[in-house]
N, C-alpha and C. Protein backbone atom coordinates (compact mmCIF):
# COMPACT_ATOMS: atom_id res chain seq x y z
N UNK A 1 10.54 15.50 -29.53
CA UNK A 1 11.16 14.56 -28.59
C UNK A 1 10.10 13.73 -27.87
N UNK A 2 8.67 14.05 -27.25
CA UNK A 2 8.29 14.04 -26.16
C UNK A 2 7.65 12.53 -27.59
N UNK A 3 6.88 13.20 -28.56
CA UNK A 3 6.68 12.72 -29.69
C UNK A 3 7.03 11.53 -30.20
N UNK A 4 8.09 11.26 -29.89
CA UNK A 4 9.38 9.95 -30.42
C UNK A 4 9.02 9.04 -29.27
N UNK A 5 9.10 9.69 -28.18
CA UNK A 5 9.61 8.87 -26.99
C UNK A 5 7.63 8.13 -26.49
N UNK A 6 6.92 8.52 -27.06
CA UNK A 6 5.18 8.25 -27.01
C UNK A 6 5.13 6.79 -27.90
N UNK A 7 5.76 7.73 -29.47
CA UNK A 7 5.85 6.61 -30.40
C UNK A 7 6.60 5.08 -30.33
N UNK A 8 7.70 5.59 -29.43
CA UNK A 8 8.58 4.52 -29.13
C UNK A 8 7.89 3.33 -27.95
N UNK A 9 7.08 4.35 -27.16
CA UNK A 9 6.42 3.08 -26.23
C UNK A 9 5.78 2.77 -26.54
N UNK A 10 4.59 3.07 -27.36
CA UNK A 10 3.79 2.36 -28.23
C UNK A 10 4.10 0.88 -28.67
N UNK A 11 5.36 1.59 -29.61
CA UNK A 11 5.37 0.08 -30.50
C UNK A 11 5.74 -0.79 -28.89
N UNK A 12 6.49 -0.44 -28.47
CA UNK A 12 7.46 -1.46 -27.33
C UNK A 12 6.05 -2.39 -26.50
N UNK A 13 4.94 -1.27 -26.23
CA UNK A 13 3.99 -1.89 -25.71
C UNK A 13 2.49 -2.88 -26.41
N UNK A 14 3.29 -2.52 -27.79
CA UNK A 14 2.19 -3.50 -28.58
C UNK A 14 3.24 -4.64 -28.96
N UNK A 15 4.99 -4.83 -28.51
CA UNK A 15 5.24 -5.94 -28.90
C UNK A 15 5.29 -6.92 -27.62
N UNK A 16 5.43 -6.05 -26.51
CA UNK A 16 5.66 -6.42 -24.83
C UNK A 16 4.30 -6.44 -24.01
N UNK A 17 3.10 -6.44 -24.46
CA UNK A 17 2.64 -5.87 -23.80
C UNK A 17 2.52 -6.52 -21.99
N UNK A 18 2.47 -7.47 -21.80
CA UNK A 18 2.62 -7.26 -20.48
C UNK A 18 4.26 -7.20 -19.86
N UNK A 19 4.99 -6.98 -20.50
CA UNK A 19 6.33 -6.11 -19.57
C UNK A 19 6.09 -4.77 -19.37
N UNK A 20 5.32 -4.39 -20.37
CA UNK A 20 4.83 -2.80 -20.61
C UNK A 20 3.54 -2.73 -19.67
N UNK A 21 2.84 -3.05 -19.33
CA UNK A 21 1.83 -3.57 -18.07
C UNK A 21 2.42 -3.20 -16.69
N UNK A 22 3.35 -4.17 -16.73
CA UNK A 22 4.13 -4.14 -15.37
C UNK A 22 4.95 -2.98 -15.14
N UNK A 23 5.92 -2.22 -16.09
CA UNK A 23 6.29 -1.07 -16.11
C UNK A 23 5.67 -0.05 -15.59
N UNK A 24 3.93 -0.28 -16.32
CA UNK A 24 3.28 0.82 -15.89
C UNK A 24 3.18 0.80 -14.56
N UNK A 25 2.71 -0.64 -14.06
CA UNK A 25 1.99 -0.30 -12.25
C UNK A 25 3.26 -0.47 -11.68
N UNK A 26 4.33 -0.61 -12.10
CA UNK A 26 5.62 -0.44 -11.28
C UNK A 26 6.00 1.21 -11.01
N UNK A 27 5.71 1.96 -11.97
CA UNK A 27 5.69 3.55 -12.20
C UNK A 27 4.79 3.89 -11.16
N UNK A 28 3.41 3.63 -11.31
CA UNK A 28 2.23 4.17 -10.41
C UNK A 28 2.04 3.79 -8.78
N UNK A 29 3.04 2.30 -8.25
CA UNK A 29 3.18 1.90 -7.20
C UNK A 29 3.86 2.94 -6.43
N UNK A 30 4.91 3.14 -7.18
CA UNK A 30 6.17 4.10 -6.55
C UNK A 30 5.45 5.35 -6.34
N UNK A 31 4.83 5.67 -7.17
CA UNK A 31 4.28 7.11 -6.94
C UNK A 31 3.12 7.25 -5.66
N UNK A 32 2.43 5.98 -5.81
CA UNK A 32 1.76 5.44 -4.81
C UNK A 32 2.90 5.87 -3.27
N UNK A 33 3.92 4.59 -3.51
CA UNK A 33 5.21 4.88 -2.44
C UNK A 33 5.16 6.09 -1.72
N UNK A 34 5.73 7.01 -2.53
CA UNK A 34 5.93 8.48 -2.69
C UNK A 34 4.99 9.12 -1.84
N UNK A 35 4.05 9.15 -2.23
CA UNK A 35 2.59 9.75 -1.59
C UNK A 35 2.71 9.41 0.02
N UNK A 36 2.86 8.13 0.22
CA UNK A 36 2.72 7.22 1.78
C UNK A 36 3.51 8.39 2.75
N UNK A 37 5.19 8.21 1.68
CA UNK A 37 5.94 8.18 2.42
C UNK A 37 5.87 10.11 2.97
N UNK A 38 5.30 10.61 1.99
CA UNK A 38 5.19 12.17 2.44
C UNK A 38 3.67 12.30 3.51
N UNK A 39 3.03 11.71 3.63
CA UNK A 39 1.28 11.94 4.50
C UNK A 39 2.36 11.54 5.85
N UNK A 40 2.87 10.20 5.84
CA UNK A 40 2.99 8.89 6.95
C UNK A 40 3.44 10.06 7.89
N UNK A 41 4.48 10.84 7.92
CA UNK A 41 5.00 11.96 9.16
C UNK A 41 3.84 12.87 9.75
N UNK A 42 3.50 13.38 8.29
CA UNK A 42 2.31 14.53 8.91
C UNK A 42 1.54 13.66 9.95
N UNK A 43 0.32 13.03 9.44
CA UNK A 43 -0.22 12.51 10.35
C UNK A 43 0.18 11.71 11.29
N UNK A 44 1.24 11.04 11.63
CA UNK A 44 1.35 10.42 12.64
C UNK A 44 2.08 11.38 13.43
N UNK A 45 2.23 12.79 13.29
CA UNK A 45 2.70 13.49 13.72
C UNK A 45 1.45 14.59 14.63
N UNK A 46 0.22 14.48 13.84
CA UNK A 46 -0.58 15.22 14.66
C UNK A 46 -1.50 14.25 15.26
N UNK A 47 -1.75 12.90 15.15
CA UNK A 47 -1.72 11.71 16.00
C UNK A 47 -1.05 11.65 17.25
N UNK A 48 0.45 12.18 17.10
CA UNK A 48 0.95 12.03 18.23
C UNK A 48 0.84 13.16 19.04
N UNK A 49 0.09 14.51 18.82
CA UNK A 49 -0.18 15.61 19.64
C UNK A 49 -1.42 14.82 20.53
N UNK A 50 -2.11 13.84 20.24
CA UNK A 50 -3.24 13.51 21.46
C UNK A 50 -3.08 12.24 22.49
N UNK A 51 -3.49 11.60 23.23
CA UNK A 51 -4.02 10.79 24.26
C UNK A 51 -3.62 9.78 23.49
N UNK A 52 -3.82 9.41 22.22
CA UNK A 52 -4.25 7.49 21.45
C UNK A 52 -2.71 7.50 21.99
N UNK A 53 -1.74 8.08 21.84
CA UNK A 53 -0.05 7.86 21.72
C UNK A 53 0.14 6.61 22.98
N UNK A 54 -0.74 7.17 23.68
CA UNK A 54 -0.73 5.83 25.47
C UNK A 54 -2.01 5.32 25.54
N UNK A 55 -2.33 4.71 24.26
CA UNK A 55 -3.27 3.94 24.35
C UNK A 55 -3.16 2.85 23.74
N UNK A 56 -3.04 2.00 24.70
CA UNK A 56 -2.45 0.41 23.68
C UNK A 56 -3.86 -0.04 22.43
N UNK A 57 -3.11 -0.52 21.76
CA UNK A 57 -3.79 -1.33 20.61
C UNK A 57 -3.18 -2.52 20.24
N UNK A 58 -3.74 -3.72 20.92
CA UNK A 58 -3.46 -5.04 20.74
C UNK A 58 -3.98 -6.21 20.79
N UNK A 59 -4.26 -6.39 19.56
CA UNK A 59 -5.25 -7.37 19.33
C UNK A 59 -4.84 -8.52 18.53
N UNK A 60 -5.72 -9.21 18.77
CA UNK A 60 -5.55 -11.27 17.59
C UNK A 60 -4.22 -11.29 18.38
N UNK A 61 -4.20 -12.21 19.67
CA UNK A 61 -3.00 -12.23 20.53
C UNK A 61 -2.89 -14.40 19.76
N UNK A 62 -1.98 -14.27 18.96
CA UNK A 62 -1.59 -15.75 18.16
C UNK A 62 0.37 -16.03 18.92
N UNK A 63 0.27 -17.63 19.59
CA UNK A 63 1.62 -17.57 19.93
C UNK A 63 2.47 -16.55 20.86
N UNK A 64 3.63 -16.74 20.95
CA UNK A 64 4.56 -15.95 21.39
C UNK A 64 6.17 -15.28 20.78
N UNK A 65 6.72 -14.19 21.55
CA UNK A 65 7.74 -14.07 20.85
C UNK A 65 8.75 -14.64 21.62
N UNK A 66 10.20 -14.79 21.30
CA UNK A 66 11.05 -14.97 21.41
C UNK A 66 11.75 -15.18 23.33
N UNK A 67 11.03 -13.79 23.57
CA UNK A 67 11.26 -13.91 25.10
C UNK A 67 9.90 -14.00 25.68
N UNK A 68 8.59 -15.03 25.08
CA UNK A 68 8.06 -15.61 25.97
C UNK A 68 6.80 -14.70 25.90
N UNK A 69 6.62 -13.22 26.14
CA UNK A 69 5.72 -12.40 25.67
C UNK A 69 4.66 -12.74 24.54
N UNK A 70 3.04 -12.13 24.68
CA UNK A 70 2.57 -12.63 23.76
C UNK A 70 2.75 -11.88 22.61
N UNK A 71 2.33 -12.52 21.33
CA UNK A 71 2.45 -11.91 20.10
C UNK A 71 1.25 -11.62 19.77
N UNK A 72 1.44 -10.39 18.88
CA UNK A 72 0.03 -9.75 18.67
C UNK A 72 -0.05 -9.22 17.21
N UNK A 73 -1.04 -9.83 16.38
CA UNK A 73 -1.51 -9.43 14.92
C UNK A 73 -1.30 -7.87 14.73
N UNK A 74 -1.93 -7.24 15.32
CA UNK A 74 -1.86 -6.06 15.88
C UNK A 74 -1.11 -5.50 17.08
N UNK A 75 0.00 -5.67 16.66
CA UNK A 75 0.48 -4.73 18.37
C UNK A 75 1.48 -3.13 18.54
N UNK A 76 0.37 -2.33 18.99
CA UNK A 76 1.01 -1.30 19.43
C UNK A 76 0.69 -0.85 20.41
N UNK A 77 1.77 -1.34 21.17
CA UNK A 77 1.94 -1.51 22.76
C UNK A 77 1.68 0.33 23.10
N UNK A 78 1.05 0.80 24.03
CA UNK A 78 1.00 2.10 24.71
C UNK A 78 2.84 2.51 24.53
N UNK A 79 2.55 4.35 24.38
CA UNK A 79 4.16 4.94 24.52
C UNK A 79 4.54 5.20 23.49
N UNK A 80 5.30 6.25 23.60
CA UNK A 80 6.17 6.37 22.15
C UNK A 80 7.13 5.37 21.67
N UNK A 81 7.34 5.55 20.31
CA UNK A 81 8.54 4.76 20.03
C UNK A 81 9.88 5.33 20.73
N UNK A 82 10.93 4.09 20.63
CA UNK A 82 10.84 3.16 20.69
C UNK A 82 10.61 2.06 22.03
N UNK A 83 10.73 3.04 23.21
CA UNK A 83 10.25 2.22 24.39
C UNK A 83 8.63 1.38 24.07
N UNK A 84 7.79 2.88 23.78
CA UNK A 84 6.28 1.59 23.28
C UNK A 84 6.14 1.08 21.95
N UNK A 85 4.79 1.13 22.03
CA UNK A 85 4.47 0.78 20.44
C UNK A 85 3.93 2.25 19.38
N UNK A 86 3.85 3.39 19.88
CA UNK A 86 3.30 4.19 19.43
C UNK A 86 1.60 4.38 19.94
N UNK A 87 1.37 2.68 20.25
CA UNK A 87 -0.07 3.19 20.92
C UNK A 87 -1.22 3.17 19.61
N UNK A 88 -2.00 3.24 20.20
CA UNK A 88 -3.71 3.58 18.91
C UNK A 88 -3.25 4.83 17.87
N UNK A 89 -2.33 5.82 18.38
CA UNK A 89 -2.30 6.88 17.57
C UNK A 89 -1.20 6.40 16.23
N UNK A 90 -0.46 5.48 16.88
CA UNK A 90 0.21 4.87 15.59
C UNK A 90 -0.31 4.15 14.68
N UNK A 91 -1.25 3.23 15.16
CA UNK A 91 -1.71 2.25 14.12
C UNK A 91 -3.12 2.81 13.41
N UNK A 92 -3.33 4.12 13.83
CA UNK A 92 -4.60 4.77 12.73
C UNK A 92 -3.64 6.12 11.78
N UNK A 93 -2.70 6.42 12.56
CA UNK A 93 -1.50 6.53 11.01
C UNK A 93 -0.94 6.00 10.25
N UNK A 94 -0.73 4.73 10.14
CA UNK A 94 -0.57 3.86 9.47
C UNK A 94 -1.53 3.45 8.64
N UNK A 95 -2.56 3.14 9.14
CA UNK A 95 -4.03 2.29 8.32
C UNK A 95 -4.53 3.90 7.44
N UNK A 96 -4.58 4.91 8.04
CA UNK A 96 -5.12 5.91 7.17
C UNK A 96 -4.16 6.46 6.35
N UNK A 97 -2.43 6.57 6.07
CA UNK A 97 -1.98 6.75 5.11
C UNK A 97 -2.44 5.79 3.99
N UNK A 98 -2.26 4.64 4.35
CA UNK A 98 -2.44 3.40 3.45
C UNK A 98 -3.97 3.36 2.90
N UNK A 99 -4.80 3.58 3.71
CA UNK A 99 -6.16 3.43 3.22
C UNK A 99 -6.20 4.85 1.85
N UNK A 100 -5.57 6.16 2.11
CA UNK A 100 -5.60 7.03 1.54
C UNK A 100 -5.12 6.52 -0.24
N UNK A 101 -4.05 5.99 -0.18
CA UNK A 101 -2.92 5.36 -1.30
C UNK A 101 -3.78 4.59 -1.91
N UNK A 102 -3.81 3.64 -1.23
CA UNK A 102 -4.36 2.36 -1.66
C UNK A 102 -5.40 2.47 -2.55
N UNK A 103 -6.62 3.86 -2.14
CA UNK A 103 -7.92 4.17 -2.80
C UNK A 103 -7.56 4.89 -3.81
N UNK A 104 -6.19 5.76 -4.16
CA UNK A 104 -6.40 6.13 -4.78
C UNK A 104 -5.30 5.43 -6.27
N UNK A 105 -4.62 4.37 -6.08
CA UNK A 105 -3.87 3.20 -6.69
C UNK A 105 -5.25 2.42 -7.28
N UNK A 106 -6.16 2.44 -6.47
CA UNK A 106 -7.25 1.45 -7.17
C UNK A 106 -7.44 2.43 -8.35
N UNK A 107 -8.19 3.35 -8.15
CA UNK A 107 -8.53 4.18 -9.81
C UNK A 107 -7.48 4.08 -10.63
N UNK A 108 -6.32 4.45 -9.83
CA UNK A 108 -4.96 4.81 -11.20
C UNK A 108 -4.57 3.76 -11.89
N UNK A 109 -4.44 2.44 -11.33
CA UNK A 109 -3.86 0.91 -12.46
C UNK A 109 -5.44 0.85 -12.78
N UNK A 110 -6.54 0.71 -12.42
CA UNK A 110 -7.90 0.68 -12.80
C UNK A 110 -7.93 1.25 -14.30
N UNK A 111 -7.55 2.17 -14.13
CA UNK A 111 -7.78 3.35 -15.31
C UNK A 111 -6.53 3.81 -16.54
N UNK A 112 -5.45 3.32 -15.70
CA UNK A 112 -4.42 3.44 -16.89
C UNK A 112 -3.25 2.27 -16.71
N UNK A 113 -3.32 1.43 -16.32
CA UNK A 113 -2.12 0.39 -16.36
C UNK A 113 -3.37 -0.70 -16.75
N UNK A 114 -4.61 -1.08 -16.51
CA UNK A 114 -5.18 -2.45 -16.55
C UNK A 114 -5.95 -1.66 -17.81
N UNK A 115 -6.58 -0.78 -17.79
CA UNK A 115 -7.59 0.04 -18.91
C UNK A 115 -8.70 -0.80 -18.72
N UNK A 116 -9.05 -1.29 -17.64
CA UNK A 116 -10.09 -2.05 -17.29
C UNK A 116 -11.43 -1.58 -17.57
N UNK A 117 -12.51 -2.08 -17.93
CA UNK A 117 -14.14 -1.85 -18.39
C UNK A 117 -15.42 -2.82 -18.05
N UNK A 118 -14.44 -3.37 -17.00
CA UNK A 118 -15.30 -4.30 -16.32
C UNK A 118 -16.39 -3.41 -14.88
N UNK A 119 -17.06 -4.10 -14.46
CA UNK A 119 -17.75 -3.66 -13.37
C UNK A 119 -16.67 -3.37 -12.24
N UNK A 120 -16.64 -2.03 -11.91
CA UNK A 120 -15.98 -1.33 -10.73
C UNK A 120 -16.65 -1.67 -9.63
N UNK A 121 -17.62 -2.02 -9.20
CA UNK A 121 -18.36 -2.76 -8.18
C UNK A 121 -17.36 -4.19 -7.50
N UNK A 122 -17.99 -4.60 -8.56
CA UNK A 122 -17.50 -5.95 -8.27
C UNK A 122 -15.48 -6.47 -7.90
N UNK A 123 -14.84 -4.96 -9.24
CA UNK A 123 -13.54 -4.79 -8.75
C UNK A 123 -13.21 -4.58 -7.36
N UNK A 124 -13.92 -3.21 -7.30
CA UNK A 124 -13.83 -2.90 -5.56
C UNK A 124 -13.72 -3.59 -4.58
N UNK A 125 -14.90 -4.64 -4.67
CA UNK A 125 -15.52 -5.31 -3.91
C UNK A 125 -14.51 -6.53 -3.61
N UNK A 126 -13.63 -7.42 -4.46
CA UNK A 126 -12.89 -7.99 -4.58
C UNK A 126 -11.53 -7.28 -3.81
N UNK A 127 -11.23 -6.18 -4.31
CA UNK A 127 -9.62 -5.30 -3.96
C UNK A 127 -9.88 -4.82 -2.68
N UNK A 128 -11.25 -4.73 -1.55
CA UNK A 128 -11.29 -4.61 -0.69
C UNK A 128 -10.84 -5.91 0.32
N UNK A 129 -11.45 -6.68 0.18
CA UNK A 129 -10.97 -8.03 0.82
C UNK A 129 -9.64 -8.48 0.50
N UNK A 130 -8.93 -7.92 -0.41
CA UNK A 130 -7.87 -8.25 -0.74
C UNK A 130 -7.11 -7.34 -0.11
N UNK A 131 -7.26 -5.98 -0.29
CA UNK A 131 -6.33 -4.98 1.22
C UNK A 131 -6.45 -5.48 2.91
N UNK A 132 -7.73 -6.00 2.92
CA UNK A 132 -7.99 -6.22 3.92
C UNK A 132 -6.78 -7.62 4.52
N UNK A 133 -7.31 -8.31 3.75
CA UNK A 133 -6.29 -9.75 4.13
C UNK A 133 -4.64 -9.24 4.05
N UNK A 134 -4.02 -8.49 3.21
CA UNK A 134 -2.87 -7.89 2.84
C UNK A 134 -2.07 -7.07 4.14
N UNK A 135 -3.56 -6.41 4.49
CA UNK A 135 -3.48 -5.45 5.84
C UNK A 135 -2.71 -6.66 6.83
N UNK A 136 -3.55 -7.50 7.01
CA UNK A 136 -3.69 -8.07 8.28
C UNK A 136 -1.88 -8.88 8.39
N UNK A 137 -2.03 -9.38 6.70
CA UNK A 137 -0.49 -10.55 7.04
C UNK A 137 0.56 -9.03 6.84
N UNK A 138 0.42 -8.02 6.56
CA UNK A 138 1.29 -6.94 6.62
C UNK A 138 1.67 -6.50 8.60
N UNK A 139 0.60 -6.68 8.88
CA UNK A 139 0.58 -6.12 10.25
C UNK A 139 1.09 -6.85 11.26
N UNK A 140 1.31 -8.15 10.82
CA UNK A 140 1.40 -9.53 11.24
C UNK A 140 3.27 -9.79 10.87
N UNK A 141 3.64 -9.35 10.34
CA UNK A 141 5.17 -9.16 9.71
C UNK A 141 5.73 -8.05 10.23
N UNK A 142 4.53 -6.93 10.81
CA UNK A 142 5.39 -5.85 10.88
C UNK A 142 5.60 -5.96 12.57
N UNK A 143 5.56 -7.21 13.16
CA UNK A 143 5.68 -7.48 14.42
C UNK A 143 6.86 -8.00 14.55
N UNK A 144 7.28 -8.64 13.76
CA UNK A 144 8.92 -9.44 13.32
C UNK A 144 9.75 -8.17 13.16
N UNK A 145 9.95 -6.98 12.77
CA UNK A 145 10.68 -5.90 12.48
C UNK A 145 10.70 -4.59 12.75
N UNK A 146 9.28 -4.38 13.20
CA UNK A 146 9.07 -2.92 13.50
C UNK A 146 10.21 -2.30 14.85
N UNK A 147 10.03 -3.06 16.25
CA UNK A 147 10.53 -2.73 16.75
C UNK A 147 11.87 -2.98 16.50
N UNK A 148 12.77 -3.52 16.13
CA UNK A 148 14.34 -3.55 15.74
C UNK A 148 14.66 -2.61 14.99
N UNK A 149 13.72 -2.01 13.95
CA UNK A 149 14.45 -1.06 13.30
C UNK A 149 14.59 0.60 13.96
N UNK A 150 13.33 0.56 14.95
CA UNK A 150 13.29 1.88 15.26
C UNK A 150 14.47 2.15 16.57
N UNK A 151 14.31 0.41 17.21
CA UNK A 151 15.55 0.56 18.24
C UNK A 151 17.02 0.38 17.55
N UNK A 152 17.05 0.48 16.24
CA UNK A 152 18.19 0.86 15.87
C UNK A 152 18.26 2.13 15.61
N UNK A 153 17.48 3.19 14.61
CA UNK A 153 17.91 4.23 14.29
C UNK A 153 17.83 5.59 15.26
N UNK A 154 16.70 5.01 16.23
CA UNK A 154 16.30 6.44 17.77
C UNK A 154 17.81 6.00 18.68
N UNK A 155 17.74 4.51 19.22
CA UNK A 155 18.63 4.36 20.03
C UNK A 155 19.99 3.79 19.75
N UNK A 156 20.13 3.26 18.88
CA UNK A 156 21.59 2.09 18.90
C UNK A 156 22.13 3.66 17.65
N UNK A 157 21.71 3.71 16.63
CA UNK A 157 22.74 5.16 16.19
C UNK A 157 22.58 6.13 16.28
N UNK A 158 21.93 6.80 17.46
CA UNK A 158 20.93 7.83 18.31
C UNK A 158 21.23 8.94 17.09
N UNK A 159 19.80 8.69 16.61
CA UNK A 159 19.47 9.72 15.41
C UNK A 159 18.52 10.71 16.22
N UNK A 160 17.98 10.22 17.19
CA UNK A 160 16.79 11.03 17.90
C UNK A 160 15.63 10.71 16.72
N UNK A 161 14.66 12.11 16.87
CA UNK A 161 13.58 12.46 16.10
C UNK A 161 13.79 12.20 14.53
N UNK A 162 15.37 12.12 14.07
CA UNK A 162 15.51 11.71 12.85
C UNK A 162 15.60 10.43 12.46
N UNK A 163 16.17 9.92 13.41
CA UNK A 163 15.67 8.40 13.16
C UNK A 163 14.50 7.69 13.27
N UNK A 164 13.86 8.43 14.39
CA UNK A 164 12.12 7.98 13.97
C UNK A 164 11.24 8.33 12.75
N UNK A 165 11.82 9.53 12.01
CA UNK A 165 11.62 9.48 10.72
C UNK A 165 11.90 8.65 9.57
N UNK A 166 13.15 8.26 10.02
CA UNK A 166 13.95 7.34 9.03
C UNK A 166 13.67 5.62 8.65
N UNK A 167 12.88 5.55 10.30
CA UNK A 167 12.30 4.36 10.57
C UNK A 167 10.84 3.76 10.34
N UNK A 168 10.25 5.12 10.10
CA UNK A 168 8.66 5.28 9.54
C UNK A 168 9.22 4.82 8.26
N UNK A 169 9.90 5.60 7.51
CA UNK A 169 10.52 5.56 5.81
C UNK A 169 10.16 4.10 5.63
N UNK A 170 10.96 3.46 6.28
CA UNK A 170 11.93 1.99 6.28
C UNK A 170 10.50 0.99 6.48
N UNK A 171 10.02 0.82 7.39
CA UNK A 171 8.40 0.29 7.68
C UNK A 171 7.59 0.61 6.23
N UNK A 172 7.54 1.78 6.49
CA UNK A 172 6.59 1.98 5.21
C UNK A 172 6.93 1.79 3.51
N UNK A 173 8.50 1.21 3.39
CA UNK A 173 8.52 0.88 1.95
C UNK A 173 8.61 -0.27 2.34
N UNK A 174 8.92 -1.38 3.29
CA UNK A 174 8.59 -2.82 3.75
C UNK A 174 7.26 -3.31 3.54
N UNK A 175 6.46 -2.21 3.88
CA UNK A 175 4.87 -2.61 3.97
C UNK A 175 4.31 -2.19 2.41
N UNK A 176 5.00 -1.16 1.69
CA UNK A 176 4.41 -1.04 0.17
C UNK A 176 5.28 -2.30 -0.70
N UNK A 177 6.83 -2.66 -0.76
CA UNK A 177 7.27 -3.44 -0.78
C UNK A 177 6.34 -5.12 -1.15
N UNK A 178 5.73 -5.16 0.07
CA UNK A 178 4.67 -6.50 0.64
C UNK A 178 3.63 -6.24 -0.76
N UNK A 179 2.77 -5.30 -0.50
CA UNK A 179 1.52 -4.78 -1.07
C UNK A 179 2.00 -4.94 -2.48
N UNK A 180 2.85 -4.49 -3.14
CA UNK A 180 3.59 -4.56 -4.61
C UNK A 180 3.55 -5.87 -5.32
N UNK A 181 4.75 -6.73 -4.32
CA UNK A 181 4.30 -8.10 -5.07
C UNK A 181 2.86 -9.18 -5.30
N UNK A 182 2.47 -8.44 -3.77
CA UNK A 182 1.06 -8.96 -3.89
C UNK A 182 -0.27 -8.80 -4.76
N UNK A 183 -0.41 -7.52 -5.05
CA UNK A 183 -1.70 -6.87 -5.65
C UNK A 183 -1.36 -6.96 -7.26
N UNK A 184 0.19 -7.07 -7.71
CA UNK A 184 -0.12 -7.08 -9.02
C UNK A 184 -0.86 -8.26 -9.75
N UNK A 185 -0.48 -9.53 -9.48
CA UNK A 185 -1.33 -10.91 -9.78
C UNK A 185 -3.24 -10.03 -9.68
N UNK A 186 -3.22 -10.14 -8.43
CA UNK A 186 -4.42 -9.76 -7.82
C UNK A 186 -5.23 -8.74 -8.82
N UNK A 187 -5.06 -7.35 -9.27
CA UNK A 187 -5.13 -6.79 -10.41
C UNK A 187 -5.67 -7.36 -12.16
N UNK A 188 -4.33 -8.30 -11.65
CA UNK A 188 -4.65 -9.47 -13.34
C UNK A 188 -5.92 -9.75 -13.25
N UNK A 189 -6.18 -10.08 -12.02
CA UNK A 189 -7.72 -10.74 -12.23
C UNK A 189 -8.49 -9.96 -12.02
N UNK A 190 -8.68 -9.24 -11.02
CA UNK A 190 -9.83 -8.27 -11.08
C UNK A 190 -9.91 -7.33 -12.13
N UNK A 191 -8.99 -6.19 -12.21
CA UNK A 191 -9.07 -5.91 -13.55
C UNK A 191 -9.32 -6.16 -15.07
N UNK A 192 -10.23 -6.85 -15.20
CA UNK A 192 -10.74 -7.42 -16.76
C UNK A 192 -10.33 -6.25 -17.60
N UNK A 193 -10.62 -6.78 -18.50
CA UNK A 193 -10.99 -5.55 -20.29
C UNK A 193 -12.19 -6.71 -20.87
N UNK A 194 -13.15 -6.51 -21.05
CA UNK A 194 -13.63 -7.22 -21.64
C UNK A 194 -13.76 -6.51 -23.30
N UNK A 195 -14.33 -7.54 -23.80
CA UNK A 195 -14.38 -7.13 -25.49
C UNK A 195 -15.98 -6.12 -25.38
N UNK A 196 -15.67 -4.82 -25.85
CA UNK A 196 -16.72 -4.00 -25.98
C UNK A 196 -17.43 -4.22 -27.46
N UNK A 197 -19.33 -4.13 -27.15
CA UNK A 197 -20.37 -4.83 -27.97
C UNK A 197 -19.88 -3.51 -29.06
N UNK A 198 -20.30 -3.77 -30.57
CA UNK A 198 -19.94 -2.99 -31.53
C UNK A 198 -21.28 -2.53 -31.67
N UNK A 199 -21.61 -1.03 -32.01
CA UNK A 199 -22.58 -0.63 -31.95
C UNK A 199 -23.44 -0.70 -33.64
N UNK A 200 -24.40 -0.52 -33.90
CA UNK A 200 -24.73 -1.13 -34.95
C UNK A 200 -25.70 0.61 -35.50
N UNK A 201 -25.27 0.86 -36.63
CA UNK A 201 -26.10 2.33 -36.68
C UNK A 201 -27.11 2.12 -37.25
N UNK A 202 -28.01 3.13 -37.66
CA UNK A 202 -29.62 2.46 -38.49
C UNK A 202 -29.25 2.49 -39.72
N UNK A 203 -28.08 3.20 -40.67
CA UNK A 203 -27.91 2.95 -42.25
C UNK A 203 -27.69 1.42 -42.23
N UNK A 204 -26.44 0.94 -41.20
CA UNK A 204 -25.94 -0.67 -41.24
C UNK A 204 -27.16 -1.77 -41.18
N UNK A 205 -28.44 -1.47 -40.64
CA UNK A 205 -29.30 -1.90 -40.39
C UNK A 205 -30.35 -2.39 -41.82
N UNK A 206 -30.55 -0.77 -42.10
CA UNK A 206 -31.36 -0.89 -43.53
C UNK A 206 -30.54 -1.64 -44.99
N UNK A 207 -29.53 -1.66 -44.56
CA UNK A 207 -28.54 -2.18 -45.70
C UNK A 207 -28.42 -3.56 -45.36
């Protein structure tokens, strides 16, 4: 069975191959997903046993919102959700689930969705500035929604503690969501295959 179903993607992926491409890092994103969405509680959970929880973090203050308040690239206002922002202890649970994923999504489409053999340096080096910028317009969006969703599921359908779970969920497939459509293009290019040199033996030589 397992046999058939190997053989069968094969051919599918030597007649498709980039639908079969995309399949793959669509498979490895999710699993990526997956990963986020199981760390994102723990740690922002023993994050929230210290001090950062009432410690504002708000920075790149661009414009305003709606009622006049400034807007912030970064904002997590001091306090728990949903009265604050979660504070510093939120936004280094966030950046360190993601930083965790993210590093380890680079090896996995690296290594089996792109089969890339290009310089990992230079990949890196590229997919860093590219999380980085990703980070920022992610963090920058998650100012438009973060707070509405959590003041829906803690307070407007008072889930309590379960809805602040439910609302991490919801953020965090919004923000892999973002990262998904973005990085696959991004990938195309960094990820090369280049054509590997054919090695030449010493009989081919003397002949």
């Amino acid at each position: 069975m397992i046999s058939r179903l190997s053989a069968a993607w094969r051919g599918f992926a030597d007649k498709r191959p980039g639908i079969a491409q995309f399949l793959v890092f669509f498979l490895l994103s999710n699993g990526v997903t997956a990963l986020q969405l199981a760390m994102m509680p723990l740690i922002k959970w023993l994050f929230g046993m210290t001090s950062l929880v009432d410690t504002a973090f708000q920075v790149w203050p661009v414009g305003s919102n709606v009622d006049g308040s400034q807007y912030f690239i970064f904002d997590y206002a001091a306090g728990a959700l949903p009265g604050g922002g979660g504070g510093l202890a939120y936004f280094l649970a966030v950046q360190i689930t993601l930083l965790v994923a993210q590093v380890i999504n680079f090896f996995a489409q690296r290594k089996i969705t792109f089969r890339s053999n290009s310089s990992i340096w230079k990949a890196a080096a590229w997919y860093t500035i590219a999380y980085v910028l990703i980070t920022i317009f992610a963090a920058a969006a998650q100012g438009l929604y973060k707070a509405p969703i959590y003041e829906l599921f803690i307070t407007t359908w008072g889930f309590g503690g379960t809805g602040e779970t439910l609302a991490d969920f919801v953020t965090m497939i919004i923000n892999s969501a973002i990262s998904f459509w973005v990085f696959f293009p991004i990938f195309k290019v960094i990820f090369k295959r280049v054509p590997e040199e054919e090695t030449v033996t010493p009989e081919e030589v003397v002949a």
